[in-house]
N, C-alpha and C. Protein backbone atom coordinates (compact mmCIF):
# COMPACT_ATOMS: atom_id res chain seq x y z
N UNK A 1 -23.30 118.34 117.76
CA UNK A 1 -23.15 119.46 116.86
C UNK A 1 -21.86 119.28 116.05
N UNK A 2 -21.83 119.62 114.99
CA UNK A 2 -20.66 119.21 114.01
C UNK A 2 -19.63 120.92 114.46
N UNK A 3 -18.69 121.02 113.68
CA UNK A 3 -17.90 122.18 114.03
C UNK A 3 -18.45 123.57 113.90
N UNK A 4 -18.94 123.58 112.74
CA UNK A 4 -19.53 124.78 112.39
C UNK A 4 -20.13 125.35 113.27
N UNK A 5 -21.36 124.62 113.72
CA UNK A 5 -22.65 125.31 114.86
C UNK A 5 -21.74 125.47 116.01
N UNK A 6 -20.93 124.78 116.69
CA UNK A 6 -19.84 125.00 117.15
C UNK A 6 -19.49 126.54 117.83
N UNK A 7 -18.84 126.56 116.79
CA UNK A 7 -18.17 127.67 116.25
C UNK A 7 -19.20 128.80 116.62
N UNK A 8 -20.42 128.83 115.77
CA UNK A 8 -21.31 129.86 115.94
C UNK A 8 -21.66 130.04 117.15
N UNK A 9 -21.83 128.70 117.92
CA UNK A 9 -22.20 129.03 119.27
C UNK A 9 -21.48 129.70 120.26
N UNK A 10 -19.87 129.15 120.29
CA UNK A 10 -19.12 129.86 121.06
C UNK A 10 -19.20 131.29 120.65
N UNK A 11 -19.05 131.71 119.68
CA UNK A 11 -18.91 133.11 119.44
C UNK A 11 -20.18 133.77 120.08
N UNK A 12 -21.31 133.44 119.10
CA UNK A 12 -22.80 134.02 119.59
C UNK A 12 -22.60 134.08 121.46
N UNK A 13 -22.41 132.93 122.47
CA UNK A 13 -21.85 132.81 123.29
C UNK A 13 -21.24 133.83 124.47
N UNK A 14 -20.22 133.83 123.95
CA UNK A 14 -18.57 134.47 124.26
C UNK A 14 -18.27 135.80 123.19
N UNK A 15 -18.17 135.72 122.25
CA UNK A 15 -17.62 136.93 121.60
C UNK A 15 -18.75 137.88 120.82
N UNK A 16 -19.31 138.20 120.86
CA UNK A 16 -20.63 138.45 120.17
C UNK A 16 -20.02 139.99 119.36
N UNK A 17 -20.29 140.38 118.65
CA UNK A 17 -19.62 141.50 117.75
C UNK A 17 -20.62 142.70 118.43
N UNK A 18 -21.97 142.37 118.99
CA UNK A 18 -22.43 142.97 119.56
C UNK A 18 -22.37 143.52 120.80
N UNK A 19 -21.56 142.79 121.27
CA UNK A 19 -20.64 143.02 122.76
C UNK A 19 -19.43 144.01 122.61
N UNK A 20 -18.59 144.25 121.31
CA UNK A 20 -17.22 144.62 120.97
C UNK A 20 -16.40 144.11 120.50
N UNK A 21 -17.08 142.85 120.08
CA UNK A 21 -15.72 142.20 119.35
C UNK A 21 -15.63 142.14 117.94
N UNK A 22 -14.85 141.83 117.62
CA UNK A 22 -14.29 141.59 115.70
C UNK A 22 -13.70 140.13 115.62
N UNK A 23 -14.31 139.56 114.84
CA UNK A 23 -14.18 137.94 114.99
C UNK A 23 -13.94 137.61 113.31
N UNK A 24 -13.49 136.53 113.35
CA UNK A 24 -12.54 135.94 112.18
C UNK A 24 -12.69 134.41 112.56
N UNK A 25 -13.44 133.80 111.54
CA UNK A 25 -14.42 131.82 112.10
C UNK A 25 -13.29 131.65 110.76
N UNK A 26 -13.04 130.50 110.81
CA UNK A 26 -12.33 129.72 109.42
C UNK A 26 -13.42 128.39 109.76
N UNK A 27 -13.86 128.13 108.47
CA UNK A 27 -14.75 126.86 108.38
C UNK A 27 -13.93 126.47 106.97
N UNK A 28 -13.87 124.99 107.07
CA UNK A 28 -12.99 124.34 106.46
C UNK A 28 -13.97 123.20 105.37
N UNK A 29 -13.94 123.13 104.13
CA UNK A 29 -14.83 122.32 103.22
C UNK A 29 -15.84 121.16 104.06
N UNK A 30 -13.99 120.49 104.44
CA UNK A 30 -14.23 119.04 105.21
C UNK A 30 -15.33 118.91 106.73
N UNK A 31 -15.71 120.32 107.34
CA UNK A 31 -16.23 120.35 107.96
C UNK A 31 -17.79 120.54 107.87
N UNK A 32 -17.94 120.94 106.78
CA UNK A 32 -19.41 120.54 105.53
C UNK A 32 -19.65 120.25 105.14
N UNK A 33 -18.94 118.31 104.90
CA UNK A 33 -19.09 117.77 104.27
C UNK A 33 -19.15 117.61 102.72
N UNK A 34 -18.40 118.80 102.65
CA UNK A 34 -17.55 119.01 101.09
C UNK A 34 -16.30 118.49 100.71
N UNK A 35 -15.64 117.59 101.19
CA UNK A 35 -14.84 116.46 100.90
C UNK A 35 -15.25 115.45 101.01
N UNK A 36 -14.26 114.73 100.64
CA UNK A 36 -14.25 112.91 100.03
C UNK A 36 -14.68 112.12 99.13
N UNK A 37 -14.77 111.15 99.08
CA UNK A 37 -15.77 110.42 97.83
C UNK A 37 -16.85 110.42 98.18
N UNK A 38 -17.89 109.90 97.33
CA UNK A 38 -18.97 109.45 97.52
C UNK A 38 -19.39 108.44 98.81
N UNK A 39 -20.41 109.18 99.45
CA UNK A 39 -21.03 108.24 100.68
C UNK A 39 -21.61 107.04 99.96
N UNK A 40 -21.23 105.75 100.53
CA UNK A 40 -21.55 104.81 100.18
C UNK A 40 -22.80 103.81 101.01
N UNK A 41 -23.29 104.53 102.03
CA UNK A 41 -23.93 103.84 103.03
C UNK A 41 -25.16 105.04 103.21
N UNK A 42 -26.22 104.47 103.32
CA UNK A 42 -27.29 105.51 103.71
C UNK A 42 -26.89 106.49 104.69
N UNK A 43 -26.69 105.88 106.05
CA UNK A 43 -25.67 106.66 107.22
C UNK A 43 -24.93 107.57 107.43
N UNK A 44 -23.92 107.24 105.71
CA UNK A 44 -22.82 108.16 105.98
C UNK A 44 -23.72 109.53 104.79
N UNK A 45 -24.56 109.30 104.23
CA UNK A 45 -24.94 109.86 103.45
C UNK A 45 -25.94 111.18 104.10
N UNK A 46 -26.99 110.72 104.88
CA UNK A 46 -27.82 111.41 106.02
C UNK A 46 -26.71 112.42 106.63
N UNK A 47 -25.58 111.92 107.05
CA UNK A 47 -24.79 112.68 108.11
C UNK A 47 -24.38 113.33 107.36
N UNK A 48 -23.59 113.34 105.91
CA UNK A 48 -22.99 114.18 104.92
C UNK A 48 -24.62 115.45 105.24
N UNK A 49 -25.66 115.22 104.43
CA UNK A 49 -26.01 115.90 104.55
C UNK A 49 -26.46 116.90 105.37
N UNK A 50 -26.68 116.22 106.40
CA UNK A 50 -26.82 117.16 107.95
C UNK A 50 -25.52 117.86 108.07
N UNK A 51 -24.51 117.72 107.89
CA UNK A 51 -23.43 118.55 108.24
C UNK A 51 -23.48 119.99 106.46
N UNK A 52 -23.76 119.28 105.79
CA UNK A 52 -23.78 120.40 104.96
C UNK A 52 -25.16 121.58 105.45
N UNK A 53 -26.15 121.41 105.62
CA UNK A 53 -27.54 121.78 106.03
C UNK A 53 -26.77 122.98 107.40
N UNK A 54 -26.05 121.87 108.34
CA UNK A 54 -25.74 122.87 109.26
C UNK A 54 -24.42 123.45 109.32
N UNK A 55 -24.13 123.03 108.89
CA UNK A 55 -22.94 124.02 108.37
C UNK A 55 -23.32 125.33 107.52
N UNK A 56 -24.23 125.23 106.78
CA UNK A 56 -24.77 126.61 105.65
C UNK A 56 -25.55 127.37 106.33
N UNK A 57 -25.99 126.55 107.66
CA UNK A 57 -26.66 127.49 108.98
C UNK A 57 -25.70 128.10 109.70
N UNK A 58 -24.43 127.69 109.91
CA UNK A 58 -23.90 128.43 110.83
C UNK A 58 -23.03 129.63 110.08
N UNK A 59 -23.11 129.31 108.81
CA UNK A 59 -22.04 130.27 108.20
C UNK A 59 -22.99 131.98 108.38
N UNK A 60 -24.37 131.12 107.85
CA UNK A 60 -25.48 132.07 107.88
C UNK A 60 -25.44 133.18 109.15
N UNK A 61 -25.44 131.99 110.10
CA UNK A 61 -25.65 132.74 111.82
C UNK A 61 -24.50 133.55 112.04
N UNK A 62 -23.26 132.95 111.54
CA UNK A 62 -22.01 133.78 111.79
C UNK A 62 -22.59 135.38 111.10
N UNK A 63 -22.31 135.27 110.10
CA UNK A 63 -22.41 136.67 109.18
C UNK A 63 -23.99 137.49 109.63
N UNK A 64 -24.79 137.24 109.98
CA UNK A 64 -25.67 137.66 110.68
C UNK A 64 -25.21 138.54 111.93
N UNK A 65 -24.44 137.85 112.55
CA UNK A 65 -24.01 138.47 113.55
C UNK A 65 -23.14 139.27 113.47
N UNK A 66 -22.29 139.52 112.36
CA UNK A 66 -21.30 140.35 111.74
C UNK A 66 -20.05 139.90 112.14
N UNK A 67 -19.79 138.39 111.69
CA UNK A 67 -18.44 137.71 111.98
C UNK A 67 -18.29 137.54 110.28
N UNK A 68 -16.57 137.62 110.68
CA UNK A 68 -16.20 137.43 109.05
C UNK A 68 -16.22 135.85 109.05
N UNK A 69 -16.28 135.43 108.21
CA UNK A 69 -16.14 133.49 107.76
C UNK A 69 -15.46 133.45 106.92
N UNK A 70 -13.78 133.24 106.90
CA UNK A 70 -13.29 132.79 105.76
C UNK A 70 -12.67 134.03 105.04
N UNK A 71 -11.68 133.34 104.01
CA UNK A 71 -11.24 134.68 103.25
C UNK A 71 -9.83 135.08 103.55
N UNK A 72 -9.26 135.42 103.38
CA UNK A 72 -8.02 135.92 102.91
C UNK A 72 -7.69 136.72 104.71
N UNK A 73 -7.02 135.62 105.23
CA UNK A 73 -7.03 136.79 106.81
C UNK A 73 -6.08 137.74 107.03
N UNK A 74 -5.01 137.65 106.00
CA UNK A 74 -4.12 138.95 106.07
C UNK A 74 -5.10 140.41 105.68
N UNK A 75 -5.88 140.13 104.85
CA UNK A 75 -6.58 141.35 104.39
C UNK A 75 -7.30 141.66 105.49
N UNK A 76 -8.28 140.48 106.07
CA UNK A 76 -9.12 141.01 107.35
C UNK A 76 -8.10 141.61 108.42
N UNK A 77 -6.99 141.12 108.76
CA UNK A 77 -6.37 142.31 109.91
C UNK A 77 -6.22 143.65 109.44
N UNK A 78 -5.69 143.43 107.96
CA UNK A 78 -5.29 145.08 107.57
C UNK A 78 -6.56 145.78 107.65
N UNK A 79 -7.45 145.37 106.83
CA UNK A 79 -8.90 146.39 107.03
C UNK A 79 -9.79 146.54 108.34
N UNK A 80 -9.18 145.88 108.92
CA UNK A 80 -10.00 145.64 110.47
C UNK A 80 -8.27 146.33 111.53
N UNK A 81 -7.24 146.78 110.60
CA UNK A 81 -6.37 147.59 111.88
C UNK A 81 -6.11 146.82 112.72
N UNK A 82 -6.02 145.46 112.57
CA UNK A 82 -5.60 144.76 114.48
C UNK A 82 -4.12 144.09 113.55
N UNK A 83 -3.44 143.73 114.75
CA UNK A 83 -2.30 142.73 114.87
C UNK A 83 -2.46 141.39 114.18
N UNK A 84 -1.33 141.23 113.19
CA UNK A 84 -1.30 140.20 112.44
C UNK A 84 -1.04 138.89 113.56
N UNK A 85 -1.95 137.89 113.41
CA UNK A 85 -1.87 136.41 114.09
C UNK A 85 -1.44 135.10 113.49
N UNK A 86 -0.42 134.87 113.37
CA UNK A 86 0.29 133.86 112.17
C UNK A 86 -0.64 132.14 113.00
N UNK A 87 -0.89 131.36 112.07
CA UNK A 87 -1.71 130.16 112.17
C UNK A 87 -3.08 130.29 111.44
N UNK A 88 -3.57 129.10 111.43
CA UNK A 88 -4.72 129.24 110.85
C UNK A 88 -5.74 128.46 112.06
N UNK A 89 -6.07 129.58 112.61
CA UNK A 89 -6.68 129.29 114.22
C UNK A 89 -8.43 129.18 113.98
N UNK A 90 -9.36 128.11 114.46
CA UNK A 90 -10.63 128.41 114.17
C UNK A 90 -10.97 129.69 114.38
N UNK A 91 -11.11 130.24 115.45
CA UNK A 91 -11.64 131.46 116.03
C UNK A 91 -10.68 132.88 116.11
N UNK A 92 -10.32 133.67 116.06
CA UNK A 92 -9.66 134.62 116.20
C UNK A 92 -10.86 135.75 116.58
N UNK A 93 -10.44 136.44 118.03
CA UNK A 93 -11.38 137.18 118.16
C UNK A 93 -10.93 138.83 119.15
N UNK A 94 -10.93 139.32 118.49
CA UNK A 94 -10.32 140.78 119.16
C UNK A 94 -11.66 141.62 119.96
N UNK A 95 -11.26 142.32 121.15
CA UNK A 95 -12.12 143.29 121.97
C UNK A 95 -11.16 144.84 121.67
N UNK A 96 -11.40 145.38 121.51
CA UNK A 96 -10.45 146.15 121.26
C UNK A 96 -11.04 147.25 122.42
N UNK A 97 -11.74 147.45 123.42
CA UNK A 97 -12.00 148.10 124.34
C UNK A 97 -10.79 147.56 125.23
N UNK A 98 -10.90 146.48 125.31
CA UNK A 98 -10.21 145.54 126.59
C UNK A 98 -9.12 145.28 126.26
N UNK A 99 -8.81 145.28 124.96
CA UNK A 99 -7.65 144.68 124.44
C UNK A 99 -6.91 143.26 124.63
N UNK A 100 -8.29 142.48 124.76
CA UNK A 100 -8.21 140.95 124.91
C UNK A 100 -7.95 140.26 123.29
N UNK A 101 -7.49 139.74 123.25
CA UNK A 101 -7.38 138.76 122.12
C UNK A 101 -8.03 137.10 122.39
N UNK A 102 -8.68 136.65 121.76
CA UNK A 102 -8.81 134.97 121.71
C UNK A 102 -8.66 134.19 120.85
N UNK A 103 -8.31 133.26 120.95
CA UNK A 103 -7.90 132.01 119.63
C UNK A 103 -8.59 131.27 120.40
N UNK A 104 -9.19 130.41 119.69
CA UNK A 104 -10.18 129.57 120.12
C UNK A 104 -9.73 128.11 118.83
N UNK A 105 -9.76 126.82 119.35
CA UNK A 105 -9.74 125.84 118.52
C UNK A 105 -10.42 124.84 119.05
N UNK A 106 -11.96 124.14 118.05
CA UNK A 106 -13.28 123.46 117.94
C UNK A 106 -12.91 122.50 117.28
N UNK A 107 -13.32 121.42 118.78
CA UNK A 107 -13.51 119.93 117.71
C UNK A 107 -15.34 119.84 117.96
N UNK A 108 -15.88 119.80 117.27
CA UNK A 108 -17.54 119.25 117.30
C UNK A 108 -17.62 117.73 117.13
N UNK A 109 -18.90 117.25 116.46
CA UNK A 109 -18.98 115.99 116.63
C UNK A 109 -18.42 115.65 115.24
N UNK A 110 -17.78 113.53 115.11
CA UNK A 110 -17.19 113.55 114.29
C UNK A 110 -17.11 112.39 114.08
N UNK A 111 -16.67 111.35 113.01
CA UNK A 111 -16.61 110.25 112.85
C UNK A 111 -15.13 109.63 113.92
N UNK A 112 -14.27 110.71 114.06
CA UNK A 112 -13.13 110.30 114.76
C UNK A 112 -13.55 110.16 116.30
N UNK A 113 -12.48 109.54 116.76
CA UNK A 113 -12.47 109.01 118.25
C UNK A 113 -12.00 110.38 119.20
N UNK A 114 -13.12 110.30 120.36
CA UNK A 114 -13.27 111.89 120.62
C UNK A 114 -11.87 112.25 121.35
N UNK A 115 -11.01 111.56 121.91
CA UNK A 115 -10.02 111.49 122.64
C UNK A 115 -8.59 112.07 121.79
N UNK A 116 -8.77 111.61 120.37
CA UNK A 116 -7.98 112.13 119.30
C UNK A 116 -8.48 113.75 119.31
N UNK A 117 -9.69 113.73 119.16
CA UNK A 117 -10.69 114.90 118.45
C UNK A 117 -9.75 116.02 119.91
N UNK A 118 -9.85 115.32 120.81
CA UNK A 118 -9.22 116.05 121.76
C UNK A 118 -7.81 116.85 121.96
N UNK A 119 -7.02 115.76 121.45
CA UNK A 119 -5.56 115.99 121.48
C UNK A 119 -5.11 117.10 120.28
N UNK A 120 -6.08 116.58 119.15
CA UNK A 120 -5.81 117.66 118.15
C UNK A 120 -5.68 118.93 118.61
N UNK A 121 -7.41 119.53 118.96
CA UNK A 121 -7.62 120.77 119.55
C UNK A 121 -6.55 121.47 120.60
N UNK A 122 -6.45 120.32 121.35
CA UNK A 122 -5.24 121.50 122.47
C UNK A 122 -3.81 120.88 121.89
N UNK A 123 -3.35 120.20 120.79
CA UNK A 123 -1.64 120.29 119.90
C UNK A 123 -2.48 121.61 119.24
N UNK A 124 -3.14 122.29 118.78
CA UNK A 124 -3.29 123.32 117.51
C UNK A 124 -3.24 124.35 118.93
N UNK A 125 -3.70 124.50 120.02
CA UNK A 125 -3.80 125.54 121.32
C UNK A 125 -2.46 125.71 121.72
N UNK A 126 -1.72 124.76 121.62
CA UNK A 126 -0.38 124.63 122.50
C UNK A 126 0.39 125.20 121.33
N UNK A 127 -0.22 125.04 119.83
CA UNK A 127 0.68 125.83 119.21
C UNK A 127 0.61 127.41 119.44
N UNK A 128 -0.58 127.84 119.31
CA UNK A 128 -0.29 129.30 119.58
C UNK A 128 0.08 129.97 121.01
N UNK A 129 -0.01 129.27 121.85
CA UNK A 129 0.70 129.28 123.01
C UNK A 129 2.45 129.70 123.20
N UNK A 130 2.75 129.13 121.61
CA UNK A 130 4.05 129.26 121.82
C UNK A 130 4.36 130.71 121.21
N UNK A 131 3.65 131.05 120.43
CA UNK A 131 3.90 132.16 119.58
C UNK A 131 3.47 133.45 121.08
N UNK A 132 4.03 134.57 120.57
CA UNK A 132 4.13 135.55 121.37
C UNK A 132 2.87 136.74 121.04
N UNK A 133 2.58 137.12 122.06
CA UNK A 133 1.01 137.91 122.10
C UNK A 133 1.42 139.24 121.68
N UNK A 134 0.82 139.66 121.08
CA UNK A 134 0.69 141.01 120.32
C UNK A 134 0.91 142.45 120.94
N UNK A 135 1.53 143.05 120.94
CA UNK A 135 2.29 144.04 122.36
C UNK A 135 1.05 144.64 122.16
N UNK A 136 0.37 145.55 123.99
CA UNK A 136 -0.44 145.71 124.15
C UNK A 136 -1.67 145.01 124.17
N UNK A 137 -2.13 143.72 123.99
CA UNK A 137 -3.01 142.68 123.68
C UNK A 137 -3.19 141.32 124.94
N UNK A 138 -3.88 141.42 125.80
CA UNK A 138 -3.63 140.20 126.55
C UNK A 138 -4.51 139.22 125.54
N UNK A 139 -3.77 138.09 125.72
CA UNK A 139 -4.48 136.96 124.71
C UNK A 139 -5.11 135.74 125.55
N UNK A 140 -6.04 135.44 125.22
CA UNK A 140 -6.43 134.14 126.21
C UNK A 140 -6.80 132.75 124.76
N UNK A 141 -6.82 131.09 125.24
CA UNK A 141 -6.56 130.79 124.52
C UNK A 141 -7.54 129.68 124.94
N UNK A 142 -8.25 129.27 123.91
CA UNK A 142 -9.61 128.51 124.37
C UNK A 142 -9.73 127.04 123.41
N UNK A 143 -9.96 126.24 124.07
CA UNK A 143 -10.31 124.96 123.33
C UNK A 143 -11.77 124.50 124.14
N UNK A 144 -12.64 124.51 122.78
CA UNK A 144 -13.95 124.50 122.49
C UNK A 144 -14.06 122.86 122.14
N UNK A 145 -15.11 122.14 122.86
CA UNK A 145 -15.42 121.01 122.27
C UNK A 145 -16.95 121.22 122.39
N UNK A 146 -17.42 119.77 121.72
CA UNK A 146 -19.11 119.41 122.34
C UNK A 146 -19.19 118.26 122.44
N UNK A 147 -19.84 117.38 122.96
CA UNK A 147 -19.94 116.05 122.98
C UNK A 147 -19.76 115.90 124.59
N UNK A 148 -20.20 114.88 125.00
CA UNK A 148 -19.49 114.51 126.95
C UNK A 148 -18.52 113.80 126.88
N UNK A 149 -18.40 112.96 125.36
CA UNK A 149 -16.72 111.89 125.47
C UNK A 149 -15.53 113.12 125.49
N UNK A 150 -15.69 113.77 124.57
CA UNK A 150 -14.74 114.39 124.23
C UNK A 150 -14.48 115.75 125.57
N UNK A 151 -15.91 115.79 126.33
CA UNK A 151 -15.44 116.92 127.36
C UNK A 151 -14.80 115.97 128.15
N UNK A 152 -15.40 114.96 128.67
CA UNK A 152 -14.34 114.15 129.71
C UNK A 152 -13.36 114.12 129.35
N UNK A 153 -12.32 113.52 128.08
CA UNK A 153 -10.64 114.25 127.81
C UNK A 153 -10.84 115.20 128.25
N UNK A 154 -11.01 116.12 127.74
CA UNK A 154 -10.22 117.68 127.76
C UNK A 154 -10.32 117.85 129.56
N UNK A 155 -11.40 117.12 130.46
CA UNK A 155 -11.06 117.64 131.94
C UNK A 155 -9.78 116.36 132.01
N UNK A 156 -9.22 115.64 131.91
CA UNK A 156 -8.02 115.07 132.36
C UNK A 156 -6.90 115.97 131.95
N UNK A 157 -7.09 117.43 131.03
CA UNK A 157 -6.11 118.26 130.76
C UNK A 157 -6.44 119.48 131.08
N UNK A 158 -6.13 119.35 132.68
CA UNK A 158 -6.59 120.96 133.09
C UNK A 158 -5.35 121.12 133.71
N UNK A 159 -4.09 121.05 133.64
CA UNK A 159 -3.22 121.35 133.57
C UNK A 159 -2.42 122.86 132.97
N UNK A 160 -3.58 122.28 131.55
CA UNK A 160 -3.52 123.76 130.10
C UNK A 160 -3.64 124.99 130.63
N UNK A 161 -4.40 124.74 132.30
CA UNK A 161 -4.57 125.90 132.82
C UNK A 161 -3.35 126.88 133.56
N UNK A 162 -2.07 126.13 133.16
CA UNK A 162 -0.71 126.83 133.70
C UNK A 162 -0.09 127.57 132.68
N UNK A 163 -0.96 127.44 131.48
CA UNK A 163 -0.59 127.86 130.17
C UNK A 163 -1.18 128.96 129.97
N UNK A 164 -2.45 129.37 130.89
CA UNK A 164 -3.35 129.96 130.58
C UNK A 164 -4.61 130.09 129.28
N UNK A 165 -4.38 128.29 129.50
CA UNK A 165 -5.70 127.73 128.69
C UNK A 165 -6.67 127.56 129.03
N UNK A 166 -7.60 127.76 128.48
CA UNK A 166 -9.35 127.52 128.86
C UNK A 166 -10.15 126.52 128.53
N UNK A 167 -10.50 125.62 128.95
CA UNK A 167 -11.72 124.56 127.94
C UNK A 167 -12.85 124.46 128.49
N UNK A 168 -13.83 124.92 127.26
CA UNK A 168 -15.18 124.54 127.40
C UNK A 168 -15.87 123.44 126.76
N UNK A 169 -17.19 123.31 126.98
CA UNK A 169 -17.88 122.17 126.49
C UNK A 169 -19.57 122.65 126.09
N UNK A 170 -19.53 123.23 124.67
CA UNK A 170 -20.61 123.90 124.51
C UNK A 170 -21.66 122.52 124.32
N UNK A 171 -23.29 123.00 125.26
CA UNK A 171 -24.20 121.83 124.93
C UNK A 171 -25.25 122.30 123.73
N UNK A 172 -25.46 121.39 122.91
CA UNK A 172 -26.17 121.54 122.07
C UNK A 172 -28.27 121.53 122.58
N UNK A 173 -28.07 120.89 123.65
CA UNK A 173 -29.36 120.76 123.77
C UNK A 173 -30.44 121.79 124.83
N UNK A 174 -29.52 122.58 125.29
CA UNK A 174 -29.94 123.79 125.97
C UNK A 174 -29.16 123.67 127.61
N UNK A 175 -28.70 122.62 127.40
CA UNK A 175 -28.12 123.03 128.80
C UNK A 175 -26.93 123.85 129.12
N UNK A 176 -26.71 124.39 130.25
CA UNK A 176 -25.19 125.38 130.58
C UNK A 176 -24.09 125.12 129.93
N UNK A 177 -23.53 125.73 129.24
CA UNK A 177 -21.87 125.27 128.94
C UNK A 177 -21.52 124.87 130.16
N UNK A 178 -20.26 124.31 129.62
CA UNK A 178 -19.22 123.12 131.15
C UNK A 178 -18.34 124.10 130.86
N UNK A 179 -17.70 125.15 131.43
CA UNK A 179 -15.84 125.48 131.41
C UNK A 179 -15.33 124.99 132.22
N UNK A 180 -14.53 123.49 131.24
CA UNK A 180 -13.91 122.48 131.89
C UNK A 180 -12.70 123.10 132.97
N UNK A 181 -12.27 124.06 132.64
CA UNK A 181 -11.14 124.81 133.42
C UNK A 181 -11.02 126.18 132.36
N UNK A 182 -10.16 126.91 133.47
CA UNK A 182 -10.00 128.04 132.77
C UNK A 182 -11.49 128.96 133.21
N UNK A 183 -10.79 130.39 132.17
CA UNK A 183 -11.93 131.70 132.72
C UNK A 183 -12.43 131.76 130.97
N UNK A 184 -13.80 131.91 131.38
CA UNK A 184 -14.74 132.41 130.20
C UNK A 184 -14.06 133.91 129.77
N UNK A 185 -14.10 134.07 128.24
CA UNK A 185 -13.31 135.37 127.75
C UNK A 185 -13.82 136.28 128.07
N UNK A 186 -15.57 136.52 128.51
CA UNK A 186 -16.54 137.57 128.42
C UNK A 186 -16.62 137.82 129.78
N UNK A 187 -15.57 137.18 130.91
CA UNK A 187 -15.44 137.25 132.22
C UNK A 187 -13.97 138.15 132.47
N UNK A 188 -13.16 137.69 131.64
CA UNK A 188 -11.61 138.01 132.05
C UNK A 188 -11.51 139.28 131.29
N UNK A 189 -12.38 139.75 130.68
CA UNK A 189 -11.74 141.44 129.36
C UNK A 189 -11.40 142.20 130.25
N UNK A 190 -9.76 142.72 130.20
CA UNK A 190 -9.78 143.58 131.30
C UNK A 190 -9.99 145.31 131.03
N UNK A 191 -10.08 145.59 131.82
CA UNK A 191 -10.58 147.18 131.85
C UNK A 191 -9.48 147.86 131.66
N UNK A 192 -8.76 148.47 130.51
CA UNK A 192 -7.45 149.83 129.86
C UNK A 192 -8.09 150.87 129.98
C-alpha cells in the first residue's frame, strides 16, 4: 500500500470520526505521484499511476469518513477549537471525550529502502516527542508502517516504547494489524 491508503486505513482503523474523533491526514503531492520528471520506464510509469489512482481513493475514503485532508492546519484547529500542534505530522487526531491526542507518522510502500523508510518515520515521532503535550490532553504517538521489511525494523525499535511510542504494521491484504509494540489508541482513550 503506498501512504495514502495507509493513512486511510489507520484512521478508518483506529480513529474513526465515527467513534469521536476529529482527524487532520496531510497527503503530500510526492505521495501521488505528483512529483518528478517524467517516468521513463514502463514500471515506473504503472506504479506512478497506481499511486495516483490510490491515492485519489484514499483522499476520497478519508473525506467520506469526515477527515479533513490537507489545508491550512492553523485554521482547522481554530474552527475545530482544539490545541494548536506545531509540525507537520501525517495524522493528527483528537478524542475530545477522552482527551487523547495522536500523531501518527506513515511510511507505506516505496521505491526507498524500507529500513530508511523506517528511520524516517520514528526521527519525524521522536520529533514530536520532544515537543510538550497540550495541558489537559494525554497524547500518544504512533508510527504506522506496511510492508513486513519495513515492520521487521520498526520491531528492532521497541525501545520507542519508553517514550511512549507505538508501532504498527497495517496489512493490506486482510490480515490483523501487527502492533509491533506499544497500545492501540482505540484501547488506551482514557475515561475524564
Amino acid at each position: 500500500m503506498f501512504q495514502p491508503k495507509v493513512k486511510l486505513e489507520f484512521v478508518r482503523r483506529y480513529l474513526s470520526p465515527a467513534a469521536g474523533w476529529t482527524v487532520f491526514v496531510d497527503i503530500d503531492a510526492s505521495e501521488e505521484g505528483r512529483t518528478g520528471g517524467e517516468r521513463t520506464t514502463p514500471a515506473a510509469r504503472e506504479r506512478q499511476e497506481r499511486m495516483r489512482v490510490e491515492g485519489a481513493k484514499a483522499r476520497e475514503g478519508l473525506r467520506a469518513l469526515g477527515v479533513t485532508v490537507g489545508g491550512k492546519r492553523a485554521a482547522w484547529f481554530k474552527v475545530n477549537q482544539l490545541p494548536v500542534i506545531s509540525g507537520d505530522h501525517d495524522i493528527v487526531g483528537f478524542h475530545r471525550q477522552s482527551r487523547l491526542l495522536v500523531l501518527a507518522e506513515v511510511e507505506g510502500e516505496s521505491t526507498g529502502q524500507p529500513e530508511q523508510k523506517a528511520y524516517k518515520a520514528v526521527g519525524q515521532i521522536l520529533r514530536a516527542a520532544s515537543q510538550q503535550e497540550p495541558p489537559d490532553w494525554e497524547r500518544q504517538l504512533v508510527v504506522v508502517v506496511s510492508g513486513e521489511e519495513i515492520r521487521r525494523h520498526l520491531g528492532a525499535m521497541a525501545v520507542l516504547t519508553k517514550l511512549g511510542i507505538s508501532g504498527v504494521a497495517i496489512d493490506a491484504g486482510g490480515s490483523p494489524d501487527v502492533w509491533v509494540f506499544g497500545e492501540r489508541p482505540d484501547k488506551v482513550a482514557p475515561s475524564r
